[in-house]
N, C-alpha and C. Protein backbone atom coordinates (compact mmCIF):
# COMPACT_ATOMS: atom_id res chain seq x y z
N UNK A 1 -8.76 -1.04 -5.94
CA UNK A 1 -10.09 -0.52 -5.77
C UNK A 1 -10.05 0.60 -4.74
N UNK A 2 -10.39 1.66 -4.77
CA UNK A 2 -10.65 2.82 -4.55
C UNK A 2 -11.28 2.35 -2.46
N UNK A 3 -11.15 3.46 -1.55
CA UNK A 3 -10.78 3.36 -0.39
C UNK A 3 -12.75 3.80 -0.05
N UNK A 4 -13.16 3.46 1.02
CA UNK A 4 -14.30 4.54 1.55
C UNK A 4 -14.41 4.36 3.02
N UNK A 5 -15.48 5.01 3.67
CA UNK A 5 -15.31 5.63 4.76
C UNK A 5 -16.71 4.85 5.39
N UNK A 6 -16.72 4.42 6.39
CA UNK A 6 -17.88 3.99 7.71
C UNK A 6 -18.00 5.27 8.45
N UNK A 7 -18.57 5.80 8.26
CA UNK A 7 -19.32 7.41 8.56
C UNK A 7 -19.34 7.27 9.76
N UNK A 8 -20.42 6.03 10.37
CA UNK A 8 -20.86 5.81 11.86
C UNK A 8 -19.13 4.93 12.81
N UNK A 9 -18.35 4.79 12.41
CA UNK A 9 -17.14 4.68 12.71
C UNK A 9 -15.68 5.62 13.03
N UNK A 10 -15.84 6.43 11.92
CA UNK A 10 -14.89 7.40 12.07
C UNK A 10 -15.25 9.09 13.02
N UNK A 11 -13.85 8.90 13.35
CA UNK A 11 -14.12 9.84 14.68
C UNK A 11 -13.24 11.51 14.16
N UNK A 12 -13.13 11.18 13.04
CA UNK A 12 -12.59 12.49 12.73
C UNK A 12 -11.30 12.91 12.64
N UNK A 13 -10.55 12.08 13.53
CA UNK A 13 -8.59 12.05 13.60
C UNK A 13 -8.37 12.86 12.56
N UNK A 14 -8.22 12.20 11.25
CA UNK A 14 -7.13 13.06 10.46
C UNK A 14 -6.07 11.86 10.27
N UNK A 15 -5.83 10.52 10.89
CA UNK A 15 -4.49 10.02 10.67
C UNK A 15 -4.71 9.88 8.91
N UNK A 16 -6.19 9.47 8.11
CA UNK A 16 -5.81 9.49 6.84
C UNK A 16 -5.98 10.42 6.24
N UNK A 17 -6.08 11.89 6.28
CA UNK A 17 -5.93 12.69 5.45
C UNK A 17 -3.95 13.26 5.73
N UNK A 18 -3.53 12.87 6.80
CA UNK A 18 -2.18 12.81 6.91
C UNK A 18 -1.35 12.15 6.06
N UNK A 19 -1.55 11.15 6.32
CA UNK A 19 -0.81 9.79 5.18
C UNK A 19 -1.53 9.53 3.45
N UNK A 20 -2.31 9.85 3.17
CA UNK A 20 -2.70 10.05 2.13
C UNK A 20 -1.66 10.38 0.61
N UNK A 21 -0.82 9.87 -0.02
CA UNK A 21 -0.08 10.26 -0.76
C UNK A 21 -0.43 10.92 -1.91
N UNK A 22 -2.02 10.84 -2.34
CA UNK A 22 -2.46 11.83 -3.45
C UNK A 22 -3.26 12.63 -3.03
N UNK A 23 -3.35 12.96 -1.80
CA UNK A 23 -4.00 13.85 -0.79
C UNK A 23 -5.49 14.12 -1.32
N UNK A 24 -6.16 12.85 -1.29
CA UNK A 24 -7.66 12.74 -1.68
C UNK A 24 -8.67 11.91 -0.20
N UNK A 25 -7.88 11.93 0.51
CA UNK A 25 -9.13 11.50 1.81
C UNK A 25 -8.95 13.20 2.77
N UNK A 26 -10.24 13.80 2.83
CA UNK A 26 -10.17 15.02 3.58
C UNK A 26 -11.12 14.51 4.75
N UNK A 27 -11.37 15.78 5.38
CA UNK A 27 -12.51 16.05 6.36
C UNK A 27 -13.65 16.92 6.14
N UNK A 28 -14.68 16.23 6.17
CA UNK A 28 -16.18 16.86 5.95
C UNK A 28 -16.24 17.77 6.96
N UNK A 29 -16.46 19.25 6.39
CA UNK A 29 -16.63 20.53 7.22
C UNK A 29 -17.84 20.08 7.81
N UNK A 30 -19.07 19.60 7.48
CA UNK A 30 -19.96 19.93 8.23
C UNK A 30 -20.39 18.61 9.42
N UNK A 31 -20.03 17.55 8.70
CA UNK A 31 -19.84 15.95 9.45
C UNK A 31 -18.51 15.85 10.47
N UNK A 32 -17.35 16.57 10.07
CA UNK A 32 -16.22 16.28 10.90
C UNK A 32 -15.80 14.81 10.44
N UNK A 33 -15.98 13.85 9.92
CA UNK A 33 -15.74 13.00 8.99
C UNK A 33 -14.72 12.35 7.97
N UNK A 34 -14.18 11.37 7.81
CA UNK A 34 -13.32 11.40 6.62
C UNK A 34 -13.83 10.96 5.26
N UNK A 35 -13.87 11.46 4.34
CA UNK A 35 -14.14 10.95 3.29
C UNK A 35 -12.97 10.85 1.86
N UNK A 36 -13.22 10.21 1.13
CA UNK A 36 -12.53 9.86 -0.11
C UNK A 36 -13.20 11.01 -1.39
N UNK A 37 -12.37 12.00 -1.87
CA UNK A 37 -13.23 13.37 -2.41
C UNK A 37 -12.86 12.80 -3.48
N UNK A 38 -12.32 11.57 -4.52
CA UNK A 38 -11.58 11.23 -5.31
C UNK A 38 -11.74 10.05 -5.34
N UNK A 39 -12.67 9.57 -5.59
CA UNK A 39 -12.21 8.10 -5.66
C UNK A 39 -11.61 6.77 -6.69
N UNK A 40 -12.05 8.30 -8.36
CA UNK A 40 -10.85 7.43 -8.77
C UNK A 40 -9.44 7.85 -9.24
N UNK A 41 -9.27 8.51 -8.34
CA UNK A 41 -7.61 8.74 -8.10
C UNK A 41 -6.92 8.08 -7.55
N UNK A 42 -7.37 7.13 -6.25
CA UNK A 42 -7.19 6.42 -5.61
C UNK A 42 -5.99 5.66 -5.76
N UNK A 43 -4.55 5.00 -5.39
CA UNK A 43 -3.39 4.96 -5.31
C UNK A 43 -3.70 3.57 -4.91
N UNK A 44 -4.56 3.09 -3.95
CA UNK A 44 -4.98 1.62 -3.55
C UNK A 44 -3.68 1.46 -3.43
N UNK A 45 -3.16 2.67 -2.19
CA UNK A 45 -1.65 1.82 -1.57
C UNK A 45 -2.50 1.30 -0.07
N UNK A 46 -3.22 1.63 0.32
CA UNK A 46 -4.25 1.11 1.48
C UNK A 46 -3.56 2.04 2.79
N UNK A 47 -2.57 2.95 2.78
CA UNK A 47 -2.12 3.60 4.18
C UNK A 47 -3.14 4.44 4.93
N UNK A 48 -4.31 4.74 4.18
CA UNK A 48 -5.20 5.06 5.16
C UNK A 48 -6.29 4.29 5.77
N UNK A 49 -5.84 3.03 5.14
CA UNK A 49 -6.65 1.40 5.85
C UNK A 49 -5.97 1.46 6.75
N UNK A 50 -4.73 1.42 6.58
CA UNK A 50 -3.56 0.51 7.61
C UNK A 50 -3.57 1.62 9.10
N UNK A 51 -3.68 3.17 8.54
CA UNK A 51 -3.49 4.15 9.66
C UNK A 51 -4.29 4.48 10.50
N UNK A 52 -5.96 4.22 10.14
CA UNK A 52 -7.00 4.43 10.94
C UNK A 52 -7.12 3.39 11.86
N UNK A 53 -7.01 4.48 13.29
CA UNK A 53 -7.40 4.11 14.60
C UNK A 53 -8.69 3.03 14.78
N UNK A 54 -9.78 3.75 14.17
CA UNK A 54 -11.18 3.25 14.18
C UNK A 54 -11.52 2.01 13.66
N UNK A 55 -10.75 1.60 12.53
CA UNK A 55 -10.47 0.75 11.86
C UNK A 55 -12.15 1.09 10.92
N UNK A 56 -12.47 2.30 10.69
CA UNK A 56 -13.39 2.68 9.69
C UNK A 56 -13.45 3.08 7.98
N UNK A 57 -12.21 2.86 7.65
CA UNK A 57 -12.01 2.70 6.15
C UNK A 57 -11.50 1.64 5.66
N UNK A 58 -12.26 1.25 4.57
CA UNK A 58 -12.28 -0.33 3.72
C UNK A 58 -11.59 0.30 2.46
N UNK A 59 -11.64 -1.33 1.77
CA UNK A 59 -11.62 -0.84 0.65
C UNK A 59 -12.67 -2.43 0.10
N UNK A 60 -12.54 -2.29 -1.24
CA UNK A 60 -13.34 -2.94 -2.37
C UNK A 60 -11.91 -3.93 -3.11
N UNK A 61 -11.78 -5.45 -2.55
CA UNK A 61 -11.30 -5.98 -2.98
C UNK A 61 -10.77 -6.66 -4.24
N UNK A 62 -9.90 -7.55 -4.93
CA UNK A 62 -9.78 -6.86 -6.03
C UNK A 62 -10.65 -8.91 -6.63
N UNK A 63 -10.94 -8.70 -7.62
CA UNK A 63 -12.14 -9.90 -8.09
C UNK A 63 -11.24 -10.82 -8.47
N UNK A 64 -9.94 -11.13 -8.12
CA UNK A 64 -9.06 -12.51 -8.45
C UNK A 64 -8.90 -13.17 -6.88
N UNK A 65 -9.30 -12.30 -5.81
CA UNK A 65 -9.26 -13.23 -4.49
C UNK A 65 -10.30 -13.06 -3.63
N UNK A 66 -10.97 -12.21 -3.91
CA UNK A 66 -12.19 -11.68 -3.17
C UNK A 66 -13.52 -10.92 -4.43
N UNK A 67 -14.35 -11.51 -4.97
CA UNK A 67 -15.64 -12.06 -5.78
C UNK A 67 -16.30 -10.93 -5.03
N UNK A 68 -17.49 -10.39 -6.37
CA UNK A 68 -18.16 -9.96 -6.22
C UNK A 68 -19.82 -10.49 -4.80
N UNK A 69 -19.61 -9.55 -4.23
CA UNK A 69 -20.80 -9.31 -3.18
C UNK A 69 -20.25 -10.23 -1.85
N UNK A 70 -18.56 -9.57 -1.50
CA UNK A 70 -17.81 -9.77 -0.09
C UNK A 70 -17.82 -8.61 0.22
N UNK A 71 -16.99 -9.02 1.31
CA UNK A 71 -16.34 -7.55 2.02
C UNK A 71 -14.97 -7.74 2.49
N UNK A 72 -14.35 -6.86 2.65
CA UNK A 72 -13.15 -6.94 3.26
C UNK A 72 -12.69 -5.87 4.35
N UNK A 73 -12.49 -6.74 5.60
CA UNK A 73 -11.94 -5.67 6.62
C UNK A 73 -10.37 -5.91 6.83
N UNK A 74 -10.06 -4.85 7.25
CA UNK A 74 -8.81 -4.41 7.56
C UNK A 74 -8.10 -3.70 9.14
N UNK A 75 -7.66 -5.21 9.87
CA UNK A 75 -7.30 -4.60 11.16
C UNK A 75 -5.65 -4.42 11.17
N UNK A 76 -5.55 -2.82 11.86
CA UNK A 76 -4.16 -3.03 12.48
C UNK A 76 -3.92 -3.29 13.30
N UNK A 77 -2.98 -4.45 13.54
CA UNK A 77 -2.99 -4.98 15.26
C UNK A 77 -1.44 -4.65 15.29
N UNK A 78 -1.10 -3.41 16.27
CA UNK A 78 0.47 -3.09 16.35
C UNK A 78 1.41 -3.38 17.27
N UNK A 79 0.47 -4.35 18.23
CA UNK A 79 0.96 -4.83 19.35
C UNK A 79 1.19 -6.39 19.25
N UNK A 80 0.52 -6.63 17.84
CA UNK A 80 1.35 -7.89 17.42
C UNK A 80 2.28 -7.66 15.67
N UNK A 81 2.56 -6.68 15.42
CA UNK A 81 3.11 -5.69 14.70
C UNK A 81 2.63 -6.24 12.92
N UNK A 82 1.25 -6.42 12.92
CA UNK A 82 0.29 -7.23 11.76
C UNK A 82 -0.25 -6.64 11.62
N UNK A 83 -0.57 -6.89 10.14
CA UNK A 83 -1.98 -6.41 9.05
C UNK A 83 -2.69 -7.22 8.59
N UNK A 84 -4.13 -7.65 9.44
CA UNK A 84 -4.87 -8.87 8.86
C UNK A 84 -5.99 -8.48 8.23
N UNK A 85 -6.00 -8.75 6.73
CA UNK A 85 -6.99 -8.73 6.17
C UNK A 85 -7.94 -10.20 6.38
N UNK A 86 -9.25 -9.79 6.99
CA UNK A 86 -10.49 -10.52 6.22
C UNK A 86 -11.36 -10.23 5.63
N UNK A 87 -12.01 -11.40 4.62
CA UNK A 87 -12.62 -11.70 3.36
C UNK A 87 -13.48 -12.50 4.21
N UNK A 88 -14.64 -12.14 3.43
CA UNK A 88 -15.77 -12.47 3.56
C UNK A 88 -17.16 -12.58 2.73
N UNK A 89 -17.03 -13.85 2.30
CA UNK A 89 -17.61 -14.47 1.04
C UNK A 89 -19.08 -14.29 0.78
N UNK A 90 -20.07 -14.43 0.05
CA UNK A 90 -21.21 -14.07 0.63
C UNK A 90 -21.98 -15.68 0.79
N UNK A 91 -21.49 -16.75 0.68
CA UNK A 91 -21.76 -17.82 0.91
C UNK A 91 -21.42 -17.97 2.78
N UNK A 92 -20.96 -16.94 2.86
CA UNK A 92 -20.93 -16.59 4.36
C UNK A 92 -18.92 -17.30 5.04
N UNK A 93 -18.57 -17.71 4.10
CA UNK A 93 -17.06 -18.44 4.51
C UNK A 93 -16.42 -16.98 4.64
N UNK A 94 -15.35 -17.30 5.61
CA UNK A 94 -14.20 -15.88 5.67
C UNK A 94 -12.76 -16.68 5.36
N UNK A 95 -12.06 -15.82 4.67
CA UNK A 95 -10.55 -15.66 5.26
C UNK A 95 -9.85 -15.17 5.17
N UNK A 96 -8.63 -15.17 6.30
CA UNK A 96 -7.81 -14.41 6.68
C UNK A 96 -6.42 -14.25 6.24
N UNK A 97 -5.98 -13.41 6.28
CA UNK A 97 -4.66 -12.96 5.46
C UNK A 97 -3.87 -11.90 6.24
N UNK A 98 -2.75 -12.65 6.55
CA UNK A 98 -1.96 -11.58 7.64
C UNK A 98 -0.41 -11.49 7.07
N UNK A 99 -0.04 -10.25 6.90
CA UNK A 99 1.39 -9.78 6.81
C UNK A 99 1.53 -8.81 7.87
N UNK A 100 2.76 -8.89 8.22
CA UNK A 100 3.84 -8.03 9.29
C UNK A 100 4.07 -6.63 8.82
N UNK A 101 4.02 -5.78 9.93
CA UNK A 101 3.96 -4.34 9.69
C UNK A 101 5.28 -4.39 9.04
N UNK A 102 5.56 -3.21 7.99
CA UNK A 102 7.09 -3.40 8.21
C UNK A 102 7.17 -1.60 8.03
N UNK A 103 8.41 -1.37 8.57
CA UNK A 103 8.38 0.17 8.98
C UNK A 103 9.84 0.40 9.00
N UNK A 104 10.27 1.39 8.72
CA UNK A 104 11.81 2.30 8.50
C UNK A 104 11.35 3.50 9.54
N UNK A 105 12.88 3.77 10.15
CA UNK A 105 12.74 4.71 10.98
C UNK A 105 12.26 6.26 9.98
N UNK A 106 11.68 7.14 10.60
CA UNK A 106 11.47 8.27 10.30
C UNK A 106 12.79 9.19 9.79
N UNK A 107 12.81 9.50 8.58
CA UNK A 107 14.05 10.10 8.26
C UNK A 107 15.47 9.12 7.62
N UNK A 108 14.92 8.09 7.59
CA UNK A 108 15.79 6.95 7.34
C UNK A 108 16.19 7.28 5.34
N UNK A 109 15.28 7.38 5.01
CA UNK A 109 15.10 6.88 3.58
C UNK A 109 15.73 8.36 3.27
N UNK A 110 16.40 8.73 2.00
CA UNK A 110 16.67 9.94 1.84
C UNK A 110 16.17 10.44 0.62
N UNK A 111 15.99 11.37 0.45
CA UNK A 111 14.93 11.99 -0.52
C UNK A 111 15.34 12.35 -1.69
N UNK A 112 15.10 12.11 -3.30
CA UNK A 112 15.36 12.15 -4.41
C UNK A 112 16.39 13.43 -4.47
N UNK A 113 16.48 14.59 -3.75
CA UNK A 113 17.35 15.26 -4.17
C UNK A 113 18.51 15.26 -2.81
N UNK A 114 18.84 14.64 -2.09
CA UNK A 114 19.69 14.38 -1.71
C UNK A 114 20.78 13.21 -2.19
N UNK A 115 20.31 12.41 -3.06
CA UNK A 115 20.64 11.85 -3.81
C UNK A 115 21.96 12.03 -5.40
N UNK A 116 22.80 11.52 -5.14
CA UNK A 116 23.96 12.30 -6.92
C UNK A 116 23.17 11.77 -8.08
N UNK A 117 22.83 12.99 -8.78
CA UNK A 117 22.58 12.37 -9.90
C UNK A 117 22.79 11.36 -11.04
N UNK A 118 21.73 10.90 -11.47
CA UNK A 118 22.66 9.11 -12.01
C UNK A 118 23.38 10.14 -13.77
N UNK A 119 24.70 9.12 -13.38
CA UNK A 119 25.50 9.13 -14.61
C UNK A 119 24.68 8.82 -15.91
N UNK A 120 25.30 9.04 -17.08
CA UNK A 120 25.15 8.79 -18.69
C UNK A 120 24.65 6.89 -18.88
N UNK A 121 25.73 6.88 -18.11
CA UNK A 121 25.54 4.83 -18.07
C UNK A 121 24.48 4.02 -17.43
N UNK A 122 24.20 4.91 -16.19
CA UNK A 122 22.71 4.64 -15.52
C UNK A 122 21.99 4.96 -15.89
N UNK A 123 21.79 6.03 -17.26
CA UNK A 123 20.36 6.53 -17.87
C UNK A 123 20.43 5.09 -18.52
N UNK A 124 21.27 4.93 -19.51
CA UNK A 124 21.29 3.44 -20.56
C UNK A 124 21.03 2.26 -20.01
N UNK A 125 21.17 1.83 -18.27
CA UNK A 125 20.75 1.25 -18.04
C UNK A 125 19.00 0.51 -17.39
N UNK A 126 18.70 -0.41 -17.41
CA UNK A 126 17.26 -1.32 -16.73
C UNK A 126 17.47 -0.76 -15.83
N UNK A 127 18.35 -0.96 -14.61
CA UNK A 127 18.30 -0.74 -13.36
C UNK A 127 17.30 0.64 -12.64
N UNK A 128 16.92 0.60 -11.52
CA UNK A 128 16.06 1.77 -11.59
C UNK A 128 16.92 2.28 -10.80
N UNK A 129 16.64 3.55 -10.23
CA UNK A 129 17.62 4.57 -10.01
C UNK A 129 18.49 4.04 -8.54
N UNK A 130 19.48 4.34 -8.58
CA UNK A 130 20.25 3.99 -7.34
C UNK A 130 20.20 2.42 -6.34
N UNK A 131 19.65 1.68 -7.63
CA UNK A 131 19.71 0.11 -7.19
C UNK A 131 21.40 -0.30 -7.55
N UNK A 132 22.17 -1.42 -7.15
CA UNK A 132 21.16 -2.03 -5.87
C UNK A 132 21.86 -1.25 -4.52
N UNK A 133 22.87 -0.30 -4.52
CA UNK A 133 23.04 -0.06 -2.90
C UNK A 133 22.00 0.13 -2.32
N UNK A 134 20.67 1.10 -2.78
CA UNK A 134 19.35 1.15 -1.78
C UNK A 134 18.81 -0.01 -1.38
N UNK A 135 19.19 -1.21 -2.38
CA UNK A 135 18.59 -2.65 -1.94
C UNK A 135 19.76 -3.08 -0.80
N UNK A 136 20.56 -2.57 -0.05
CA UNK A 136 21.71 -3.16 0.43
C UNK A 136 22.32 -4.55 -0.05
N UNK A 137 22.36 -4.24 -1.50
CA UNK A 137 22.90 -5.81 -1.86
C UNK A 137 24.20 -4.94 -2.86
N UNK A 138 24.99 -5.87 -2.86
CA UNK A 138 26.34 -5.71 -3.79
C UNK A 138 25.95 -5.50 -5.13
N UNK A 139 25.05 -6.58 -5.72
CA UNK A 139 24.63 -6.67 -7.19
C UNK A 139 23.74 -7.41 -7.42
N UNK A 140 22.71 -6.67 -8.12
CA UNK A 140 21.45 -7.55 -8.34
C UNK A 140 21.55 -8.96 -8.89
N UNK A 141 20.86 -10.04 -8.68
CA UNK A 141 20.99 -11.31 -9.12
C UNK A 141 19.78 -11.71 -10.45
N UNK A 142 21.29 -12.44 -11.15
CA UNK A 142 20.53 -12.38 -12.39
C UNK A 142 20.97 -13.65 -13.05
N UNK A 143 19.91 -14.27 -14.19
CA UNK A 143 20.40 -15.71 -14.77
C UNK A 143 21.36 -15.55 -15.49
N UNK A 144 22.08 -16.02 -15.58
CA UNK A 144 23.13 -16.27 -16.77
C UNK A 144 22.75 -16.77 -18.26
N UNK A 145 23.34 -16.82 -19.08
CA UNK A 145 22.93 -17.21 -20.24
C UNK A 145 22.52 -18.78 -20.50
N UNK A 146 23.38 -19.54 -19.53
CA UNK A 146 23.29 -21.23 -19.82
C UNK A 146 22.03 -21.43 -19.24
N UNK A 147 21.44 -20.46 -17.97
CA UNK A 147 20.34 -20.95 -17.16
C UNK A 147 18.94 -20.68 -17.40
N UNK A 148 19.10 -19.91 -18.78
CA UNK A 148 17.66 -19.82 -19.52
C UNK A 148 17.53 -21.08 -20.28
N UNK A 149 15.88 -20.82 -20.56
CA UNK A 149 15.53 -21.82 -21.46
C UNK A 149 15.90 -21.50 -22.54
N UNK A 150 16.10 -22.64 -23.65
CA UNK A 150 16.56 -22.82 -24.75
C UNK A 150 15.17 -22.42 -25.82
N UNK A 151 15.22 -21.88 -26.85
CA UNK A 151 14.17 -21.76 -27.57
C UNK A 151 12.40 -20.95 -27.54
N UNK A 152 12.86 -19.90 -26.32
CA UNK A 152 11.75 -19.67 -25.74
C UNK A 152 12.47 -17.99 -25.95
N UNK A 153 11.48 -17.03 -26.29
CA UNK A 153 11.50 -15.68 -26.89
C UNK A 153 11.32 -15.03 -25.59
């Protein structure tokens, strides 16, 4: 669900028109403001939930855990290095949902064209590109033939 903006909250930063990966949250020339110019372009990767200071952009939860006529806020707490979402029911119950920041150094990850292009055999293969060394694993894990079910398509 698509991202929006608490008008009377946001102070103008810029951290989400920075992080923005389809570069659709700008700044209102005449408000100084952030807004969502796009909303259904929207990527609902949430990094401009997670990046705002103000903690003034939501989003619209999705209707298998959070029901029509809630809300959902979104704090970053980086000094306990968490992302807690709460839900908030309109029967008035909340709850909470917390995962751990997780973060790679800056410059860590290397960029599609620094990368060798995949061979003839890696086009033919499932695997997606340059798995598994990017997973730091030897070789992806996979069932064997005896450890499937029998009779099942």
């Amino acid at each position: 669900m698509p991202t929006f903006v608490y008008m009377t909250r946001c102070d103008g930063c810029g951290h989400c028109v920075d992080i923005c990966p389809s570069d659709i949250m700008h700044i209102d020339k005449t408000y100084r403001r952030a807004l969502n110019i796009e909303p259904n372009m929207c990527w609902e990767c949430y990094s401009c939930v997670k990046a705002c200071p103000q903690f003034a952009i939501d989003c619209r939860g999705y209707a298998d855990f959070a029901p029509l006529g809630h809300s959902v806020r979104v704090r970053r707490e980086e000094e306990k290095g968490m992302i807690s979402w709460k839900i908030k029911f309109r029967d008035g119950r909340e709850k909470d949902f917390v995962s751990p920041i997780r973060t790679t150094p800056w410059g860590s990850i290397p960029s599609p064209a620094e990368l060798a292009a995949p061979s003839a055999d890696m086009m033919k293969s499932q695997q997606l590109a340059h798995e598994p060394e990017a997973l730091n694993v030897p070789v992806l894990p996979a069932l064997r033939p005896d450890q499937l079910k029998q009779g099942l398509v």
